[in-house]
N, C-alpha and C. Protein backbone atom coordinates (compact mmCIF):
# COMPACT_ATOMS: atom_id res chain seq x y z
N UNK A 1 27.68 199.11 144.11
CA UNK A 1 27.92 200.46 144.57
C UNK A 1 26.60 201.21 144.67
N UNK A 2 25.54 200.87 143.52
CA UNK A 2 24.48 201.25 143.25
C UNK A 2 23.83 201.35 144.85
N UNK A 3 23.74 200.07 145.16
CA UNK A 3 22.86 199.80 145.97
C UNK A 3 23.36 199.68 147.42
N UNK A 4 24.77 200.17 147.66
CA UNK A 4 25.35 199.88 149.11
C UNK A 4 25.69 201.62 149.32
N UNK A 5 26.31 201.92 148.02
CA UNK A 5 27.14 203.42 149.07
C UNK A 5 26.10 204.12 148.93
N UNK A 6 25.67 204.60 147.41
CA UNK A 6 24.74 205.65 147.08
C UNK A 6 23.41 206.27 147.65
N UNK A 7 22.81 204.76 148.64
CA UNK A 7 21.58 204.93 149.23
C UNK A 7 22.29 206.07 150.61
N UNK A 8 23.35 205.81 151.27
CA UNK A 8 23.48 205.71 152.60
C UNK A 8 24.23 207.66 152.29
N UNK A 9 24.25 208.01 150.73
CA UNK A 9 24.60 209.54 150.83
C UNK A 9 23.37 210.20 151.48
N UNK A 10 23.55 211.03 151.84
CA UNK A 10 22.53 211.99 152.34
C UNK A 10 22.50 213.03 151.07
N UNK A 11 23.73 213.91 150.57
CA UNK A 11 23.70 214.99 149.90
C UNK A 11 23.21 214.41 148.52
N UNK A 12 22.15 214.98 147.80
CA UNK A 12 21.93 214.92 145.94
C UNK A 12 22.91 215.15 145.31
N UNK A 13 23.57 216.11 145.79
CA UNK A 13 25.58 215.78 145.10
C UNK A 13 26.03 215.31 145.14
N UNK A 14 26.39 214.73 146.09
CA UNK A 14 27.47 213.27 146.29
C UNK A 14 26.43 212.42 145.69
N UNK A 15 25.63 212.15 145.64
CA UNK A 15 24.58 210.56 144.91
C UNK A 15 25.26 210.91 143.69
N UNK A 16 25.11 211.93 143.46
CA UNK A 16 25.39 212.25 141.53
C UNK A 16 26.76 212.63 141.21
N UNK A 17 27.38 212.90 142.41
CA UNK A 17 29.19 212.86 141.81
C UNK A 17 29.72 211.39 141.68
N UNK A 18 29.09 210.61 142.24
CA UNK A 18 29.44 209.12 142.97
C UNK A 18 29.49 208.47 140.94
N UNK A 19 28.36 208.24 140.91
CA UNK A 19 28.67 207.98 139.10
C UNK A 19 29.75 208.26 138.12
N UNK A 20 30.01 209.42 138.51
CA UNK A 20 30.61 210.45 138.05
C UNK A 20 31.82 210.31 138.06
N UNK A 21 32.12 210.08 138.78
CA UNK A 21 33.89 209.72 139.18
C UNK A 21 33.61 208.21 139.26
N UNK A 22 33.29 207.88 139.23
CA UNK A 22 33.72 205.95 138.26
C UNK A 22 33.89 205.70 137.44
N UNK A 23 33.04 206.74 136.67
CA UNK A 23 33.21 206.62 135.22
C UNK A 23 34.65 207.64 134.87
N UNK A 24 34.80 208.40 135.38
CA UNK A 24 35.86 209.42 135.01
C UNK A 24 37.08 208.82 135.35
N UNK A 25 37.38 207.65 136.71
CA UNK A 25 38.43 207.24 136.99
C UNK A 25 38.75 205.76 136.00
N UNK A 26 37.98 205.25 135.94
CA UNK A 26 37.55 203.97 135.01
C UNK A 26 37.92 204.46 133.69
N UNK A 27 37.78 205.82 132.95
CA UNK A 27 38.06 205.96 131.47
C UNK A 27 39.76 206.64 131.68
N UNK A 28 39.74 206.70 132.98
CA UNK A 28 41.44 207.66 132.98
C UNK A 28 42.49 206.48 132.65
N UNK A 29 41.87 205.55 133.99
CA UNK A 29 42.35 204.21 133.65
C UNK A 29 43.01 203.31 132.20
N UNK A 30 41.52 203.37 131.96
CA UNK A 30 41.36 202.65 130.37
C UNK A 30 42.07 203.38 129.29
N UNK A 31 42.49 204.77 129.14
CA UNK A 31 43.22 205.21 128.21
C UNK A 31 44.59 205.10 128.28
N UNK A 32 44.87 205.35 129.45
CA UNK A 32 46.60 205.08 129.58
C UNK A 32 46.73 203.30 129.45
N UNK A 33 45.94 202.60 129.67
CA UNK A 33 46.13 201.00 129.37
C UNK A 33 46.07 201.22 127.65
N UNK A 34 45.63 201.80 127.18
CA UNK A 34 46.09 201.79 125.63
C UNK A 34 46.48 203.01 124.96
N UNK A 35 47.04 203.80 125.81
CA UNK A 35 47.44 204.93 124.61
C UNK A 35 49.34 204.19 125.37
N UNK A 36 49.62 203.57 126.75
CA UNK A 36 50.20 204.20 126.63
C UNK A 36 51.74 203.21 126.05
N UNK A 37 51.22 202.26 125.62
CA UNK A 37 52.02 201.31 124.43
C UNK A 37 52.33 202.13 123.17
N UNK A 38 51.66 202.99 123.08
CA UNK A 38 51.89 204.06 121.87
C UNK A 38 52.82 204.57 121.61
N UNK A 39 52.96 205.33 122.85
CA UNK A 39 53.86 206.25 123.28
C UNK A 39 55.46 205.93 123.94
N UNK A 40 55.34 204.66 124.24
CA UNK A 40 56.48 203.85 124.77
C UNK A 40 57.66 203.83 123.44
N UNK A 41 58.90 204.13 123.56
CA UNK A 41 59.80 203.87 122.35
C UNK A 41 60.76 203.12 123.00
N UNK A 42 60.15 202.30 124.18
CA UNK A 42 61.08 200.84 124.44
C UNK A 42 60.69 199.68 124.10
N UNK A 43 61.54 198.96 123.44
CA UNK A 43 61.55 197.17 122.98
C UNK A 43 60.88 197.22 123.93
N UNK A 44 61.39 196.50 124.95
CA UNK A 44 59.92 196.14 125.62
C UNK A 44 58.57 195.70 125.54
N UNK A 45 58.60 197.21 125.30
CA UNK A 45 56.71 197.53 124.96
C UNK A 45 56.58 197.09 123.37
N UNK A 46 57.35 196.84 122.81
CA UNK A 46 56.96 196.93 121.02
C UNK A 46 58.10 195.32 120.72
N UNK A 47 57.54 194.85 119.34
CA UNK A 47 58.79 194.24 118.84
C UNK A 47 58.73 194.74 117.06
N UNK A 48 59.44 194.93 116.14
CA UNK A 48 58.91 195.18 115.20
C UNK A 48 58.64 194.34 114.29
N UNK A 49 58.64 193.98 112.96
CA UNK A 49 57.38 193.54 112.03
C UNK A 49 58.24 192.46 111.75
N UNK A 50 60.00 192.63 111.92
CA UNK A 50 60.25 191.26 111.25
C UNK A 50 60.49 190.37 112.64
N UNK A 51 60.89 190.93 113.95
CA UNK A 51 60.91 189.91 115.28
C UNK A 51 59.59 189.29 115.22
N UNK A 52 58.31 190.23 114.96
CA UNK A 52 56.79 189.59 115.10
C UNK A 52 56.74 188.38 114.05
N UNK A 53 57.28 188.34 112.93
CA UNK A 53 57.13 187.39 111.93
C UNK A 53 58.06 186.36 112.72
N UNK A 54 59.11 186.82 112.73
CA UNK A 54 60.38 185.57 112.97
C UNK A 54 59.91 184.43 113.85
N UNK A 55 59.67 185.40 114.96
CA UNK A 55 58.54 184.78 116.01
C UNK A 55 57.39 183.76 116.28
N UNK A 56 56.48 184.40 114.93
CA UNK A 56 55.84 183.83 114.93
C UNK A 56 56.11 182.52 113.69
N UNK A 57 57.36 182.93 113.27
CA UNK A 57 57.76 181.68 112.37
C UNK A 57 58.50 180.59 113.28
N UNK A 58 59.00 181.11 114.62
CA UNK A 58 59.70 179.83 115.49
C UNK A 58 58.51 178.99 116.45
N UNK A 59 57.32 179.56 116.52
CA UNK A 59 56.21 179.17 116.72
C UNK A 59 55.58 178.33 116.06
N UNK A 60 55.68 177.86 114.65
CA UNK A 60 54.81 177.02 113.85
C UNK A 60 56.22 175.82 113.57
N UNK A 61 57.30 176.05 114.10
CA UNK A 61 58.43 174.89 114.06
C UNK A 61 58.20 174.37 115.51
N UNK A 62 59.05 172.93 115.03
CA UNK A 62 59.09 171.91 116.39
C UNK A 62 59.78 172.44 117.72
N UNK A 63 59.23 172.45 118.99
CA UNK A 63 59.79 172.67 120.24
C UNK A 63 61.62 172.38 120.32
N UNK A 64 61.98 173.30 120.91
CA UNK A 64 63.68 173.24 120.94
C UNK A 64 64.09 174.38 121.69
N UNK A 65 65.79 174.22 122.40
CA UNK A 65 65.76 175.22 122.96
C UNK A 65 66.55 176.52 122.37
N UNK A 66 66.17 178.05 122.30
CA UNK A 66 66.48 178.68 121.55
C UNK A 66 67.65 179.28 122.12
N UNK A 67 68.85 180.13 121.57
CA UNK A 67 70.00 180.58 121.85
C UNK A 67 69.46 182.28 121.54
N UNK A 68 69.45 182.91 121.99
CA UNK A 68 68.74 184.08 121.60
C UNK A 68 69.26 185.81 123.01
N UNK A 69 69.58 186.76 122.85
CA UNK A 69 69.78 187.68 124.02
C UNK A 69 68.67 188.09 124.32
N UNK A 70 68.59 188.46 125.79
CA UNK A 70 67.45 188.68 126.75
C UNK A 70 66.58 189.04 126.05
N UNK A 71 66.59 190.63 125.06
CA UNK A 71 65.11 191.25 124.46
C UNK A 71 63.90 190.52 123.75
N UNK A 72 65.12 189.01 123.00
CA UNK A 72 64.22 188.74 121.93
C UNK A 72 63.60 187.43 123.01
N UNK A 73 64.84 186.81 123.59
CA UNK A 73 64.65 185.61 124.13
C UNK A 73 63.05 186.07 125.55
N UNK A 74 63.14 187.00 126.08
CA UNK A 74 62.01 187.39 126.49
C UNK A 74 61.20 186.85 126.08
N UNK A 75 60.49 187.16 124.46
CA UNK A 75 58.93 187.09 124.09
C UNK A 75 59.44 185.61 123.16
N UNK A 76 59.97 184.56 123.50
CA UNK A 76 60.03 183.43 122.87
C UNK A 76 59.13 182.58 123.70
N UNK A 77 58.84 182.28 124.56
CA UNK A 77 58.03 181.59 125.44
C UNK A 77 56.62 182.05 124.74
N UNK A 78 56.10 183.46 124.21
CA UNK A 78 54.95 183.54 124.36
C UNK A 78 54.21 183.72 123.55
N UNK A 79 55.44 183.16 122.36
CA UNK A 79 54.91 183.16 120.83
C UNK A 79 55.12 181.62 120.33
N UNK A 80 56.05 180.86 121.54
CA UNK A 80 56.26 179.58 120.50
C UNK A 80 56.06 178.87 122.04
N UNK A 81 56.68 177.05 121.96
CA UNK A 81 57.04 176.31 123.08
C UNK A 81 57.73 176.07 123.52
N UNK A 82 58.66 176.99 123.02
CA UNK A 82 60.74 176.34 122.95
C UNK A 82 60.78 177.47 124.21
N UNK A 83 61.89 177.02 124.77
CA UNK A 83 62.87 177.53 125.90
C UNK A 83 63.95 178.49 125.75
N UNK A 84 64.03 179.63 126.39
CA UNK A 84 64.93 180.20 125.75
C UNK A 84 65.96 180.33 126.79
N UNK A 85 67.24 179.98 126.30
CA UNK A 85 68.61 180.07 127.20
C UNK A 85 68.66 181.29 127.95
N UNK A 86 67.83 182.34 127.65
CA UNK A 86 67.89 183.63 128.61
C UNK A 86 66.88 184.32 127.69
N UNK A 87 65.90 184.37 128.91
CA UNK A 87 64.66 184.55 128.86
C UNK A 87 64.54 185.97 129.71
N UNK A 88 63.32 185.99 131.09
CA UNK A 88 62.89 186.88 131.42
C UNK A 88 64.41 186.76 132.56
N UNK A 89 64.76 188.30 133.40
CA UNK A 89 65.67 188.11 134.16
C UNK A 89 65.33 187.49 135.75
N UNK A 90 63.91 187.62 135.85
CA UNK A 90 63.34 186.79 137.03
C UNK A 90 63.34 185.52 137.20
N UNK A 91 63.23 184.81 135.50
CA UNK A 91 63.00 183.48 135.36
C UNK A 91 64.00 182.75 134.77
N UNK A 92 65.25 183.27 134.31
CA UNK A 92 66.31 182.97 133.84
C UNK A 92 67.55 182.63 134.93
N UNK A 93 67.83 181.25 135.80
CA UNK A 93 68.77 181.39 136.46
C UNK A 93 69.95 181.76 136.29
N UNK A 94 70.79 182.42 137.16
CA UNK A 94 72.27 183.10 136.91
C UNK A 94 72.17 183.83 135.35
N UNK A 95 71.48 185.03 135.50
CA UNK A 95 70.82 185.71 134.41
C UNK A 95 71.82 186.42 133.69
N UNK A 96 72.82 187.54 134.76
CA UNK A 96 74.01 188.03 134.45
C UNK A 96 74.87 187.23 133.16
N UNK A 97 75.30 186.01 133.92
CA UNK A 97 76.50 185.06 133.08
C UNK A 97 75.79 184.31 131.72
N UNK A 98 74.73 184.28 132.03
CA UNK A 98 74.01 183.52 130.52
C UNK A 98 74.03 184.71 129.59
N UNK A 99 73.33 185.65 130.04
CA UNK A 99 73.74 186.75 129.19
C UNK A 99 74.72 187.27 128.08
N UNK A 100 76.00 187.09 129.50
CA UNK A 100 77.41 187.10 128.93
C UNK A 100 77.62 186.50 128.09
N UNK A 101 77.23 184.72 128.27
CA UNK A 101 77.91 183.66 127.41
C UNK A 101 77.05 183.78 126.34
N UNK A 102 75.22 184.31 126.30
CA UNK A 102 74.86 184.17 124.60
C UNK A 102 75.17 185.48 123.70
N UNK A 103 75.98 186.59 124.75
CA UNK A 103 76.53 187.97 124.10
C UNK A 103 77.99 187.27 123.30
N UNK A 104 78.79 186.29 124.07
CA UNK A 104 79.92 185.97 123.31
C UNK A 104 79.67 185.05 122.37
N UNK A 105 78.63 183.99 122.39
CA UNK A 105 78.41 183.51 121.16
C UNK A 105 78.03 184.03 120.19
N UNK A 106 77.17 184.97 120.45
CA UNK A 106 76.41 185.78 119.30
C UNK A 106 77.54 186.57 118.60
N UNK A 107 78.56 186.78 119.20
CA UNK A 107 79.03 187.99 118.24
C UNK A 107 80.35 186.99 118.16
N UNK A 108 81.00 186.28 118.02
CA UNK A 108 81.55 185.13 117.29
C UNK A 108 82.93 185.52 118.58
N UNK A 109 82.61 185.79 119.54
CA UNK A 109 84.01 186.08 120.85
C UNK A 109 83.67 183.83 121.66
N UNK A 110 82.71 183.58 121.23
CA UNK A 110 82.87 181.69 122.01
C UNK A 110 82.68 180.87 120.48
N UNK A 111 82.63 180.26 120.67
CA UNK A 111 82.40 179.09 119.67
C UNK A 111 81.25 178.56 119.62
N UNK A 112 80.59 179.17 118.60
CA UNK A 112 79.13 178.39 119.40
C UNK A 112 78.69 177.67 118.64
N UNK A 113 79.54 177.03 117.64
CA UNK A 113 79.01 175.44 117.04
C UNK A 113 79.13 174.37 118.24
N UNK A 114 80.07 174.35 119.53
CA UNK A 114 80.62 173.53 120.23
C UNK A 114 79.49 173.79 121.91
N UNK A 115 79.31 175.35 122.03
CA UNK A 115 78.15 175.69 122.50
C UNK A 115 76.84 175.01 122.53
N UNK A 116 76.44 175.23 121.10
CA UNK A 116 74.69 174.84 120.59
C UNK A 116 75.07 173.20 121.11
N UNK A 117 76.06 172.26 120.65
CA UNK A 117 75.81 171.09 120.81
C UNK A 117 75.88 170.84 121.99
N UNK A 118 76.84 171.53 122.90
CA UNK A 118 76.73 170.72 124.38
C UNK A 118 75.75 171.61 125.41
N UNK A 119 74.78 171.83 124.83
CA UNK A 119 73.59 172.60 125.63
C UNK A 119 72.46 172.47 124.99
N UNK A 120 72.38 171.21 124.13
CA UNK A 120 71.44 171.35 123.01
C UNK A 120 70.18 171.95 122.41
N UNK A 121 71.29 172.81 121.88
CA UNK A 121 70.17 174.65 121.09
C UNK A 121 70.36 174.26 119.95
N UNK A 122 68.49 174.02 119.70
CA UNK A 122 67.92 173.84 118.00
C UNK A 122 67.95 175.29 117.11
N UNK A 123 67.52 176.25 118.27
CA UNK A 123 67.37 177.85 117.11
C UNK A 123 68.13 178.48 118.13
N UNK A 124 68.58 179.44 117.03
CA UNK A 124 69.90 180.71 116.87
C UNK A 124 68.87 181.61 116.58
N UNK A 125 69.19 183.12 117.03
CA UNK A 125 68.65 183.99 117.26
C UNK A 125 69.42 185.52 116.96
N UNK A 126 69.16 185.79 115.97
CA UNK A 126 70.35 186.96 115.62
C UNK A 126 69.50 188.44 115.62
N UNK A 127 69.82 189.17 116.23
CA UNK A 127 69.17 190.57 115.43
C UNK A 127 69.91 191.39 115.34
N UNK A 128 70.20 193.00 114.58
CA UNK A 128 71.06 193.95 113.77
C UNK A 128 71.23 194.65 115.54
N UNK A 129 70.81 194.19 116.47
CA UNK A 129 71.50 195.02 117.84
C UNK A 129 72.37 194.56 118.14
N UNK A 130 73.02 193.38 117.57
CA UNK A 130 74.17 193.28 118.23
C UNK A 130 75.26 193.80 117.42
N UNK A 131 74.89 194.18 116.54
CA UNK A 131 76.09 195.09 116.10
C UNK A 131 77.46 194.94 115.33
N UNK A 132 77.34 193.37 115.08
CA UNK A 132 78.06 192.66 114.64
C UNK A 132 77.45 191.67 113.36
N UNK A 133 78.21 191.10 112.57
CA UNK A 133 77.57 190.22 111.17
C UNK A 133 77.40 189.07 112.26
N UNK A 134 76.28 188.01 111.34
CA UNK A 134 75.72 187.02 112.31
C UNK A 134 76.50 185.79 112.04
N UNK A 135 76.52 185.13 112.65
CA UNK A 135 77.53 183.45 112.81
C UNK A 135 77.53 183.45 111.47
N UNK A 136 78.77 183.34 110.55
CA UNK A 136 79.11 182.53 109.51
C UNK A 136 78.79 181.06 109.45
N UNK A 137 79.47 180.68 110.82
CA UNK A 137 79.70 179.46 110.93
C UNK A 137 78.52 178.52 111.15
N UNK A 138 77.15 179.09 111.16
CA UNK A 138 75.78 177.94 111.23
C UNK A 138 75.24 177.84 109.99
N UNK A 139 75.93 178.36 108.77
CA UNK A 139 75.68 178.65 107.61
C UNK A 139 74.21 179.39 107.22
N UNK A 140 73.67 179.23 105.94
CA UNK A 140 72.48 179.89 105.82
C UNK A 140 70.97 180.03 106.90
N UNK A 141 70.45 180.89 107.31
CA UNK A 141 70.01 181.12 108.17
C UNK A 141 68.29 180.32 107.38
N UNK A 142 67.63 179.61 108.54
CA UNK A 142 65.92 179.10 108.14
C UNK A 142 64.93 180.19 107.66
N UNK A 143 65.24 181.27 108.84
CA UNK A 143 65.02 182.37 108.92
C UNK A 143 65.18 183.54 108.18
N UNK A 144 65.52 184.74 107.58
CA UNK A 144 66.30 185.64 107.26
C UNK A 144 65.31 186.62 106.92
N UNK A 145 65.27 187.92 107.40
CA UNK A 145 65.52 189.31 106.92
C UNK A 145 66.73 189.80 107.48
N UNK A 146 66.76 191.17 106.91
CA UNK A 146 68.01 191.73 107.33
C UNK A 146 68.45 191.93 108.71
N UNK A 147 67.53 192.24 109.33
CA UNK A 147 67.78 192.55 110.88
C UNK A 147 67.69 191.34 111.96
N UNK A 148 66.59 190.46 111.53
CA UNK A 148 66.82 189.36 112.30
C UNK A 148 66.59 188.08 111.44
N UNK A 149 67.12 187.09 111.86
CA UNK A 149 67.73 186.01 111.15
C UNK A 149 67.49 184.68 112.48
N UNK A 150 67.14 183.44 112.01
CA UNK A 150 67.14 182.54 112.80
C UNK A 150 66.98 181.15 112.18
N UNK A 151 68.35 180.58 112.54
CA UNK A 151 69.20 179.37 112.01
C UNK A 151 68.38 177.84 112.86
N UNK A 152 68.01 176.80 111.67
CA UNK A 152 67.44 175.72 112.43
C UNK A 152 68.24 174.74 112.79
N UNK A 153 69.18 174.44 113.35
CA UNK A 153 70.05 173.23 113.73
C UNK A 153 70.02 172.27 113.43
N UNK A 154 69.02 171.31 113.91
CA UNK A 154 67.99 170.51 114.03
C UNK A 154 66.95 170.13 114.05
């Protein structure tokens, strides 16, 4: 920029606003790239302290595919190697109905001992959003705090 636009100003103002506003658009930039995760109060943007652990506890276990709803199943790819039955909604085929079917397993409306085996899902994926107590039926969880919980199969 130095050496292509600045020569070809004519005005001593514009040479010296030209700096000026690169740097001013460049730091406007750079603050909203980090203030503005701050300020965000959507999952999304955040996971909290026990998804970050859980996470990073399905990360140091063997590859498998996880049973998990969209929010969490999202950031499973990018904390571990396992697959998640419904993942991102771009990258998750027929995103709607998987949805559905890991909303009815999760909250005990399918069967999902008969589920996990004929789709073969190593980790279960529970967190306090669904609003419901978590599968009885996979018994004690590998995993456990209160809010999220995650059962090893296999």
């Amino acid at each position: 920029m130095y050496e292509e636009i600045v020569p070809r100003l004519r005005s001593l103002r514009a040479r010296r606003l030209i700096p000026f506003s690169y740097v001013a658009v460049a730091a406007i930039g750079s603050a909203f790239l980090l203030l503005a995760p701050l300020a965000a109060g959507q999952p999304q943007y955040s996971v909290t302290k026990a998804e970050y652990d859980g996470l990073n506890w399905l990360g140091s276990q063997p590859s498998g595919r996880v049973l998990a709803m969209p929010g969490v199943g999202l950031y499973v790819p990018a904390y571990s190697s396992d697959t998640a039955y419904v993942g991102h909604y771009d990258e998750t085929f027929d995103y709607l109905k998987k949805t559905q079917i890991a909303y009815d397993n999760l909250t005990g409306k399918s069967d999902i001992e008969q589920f996990d085996g004929n789709n073969g899902i190593r980790y279960v994926v529970w967190t306090v959003d669904l609003e419901t107590p978590p599968p009885a039926v996979l018994g004690p969880p590998a995993y456990d705090t209160p809010n999220f919980k995650i059962w090893k199969l296999f």
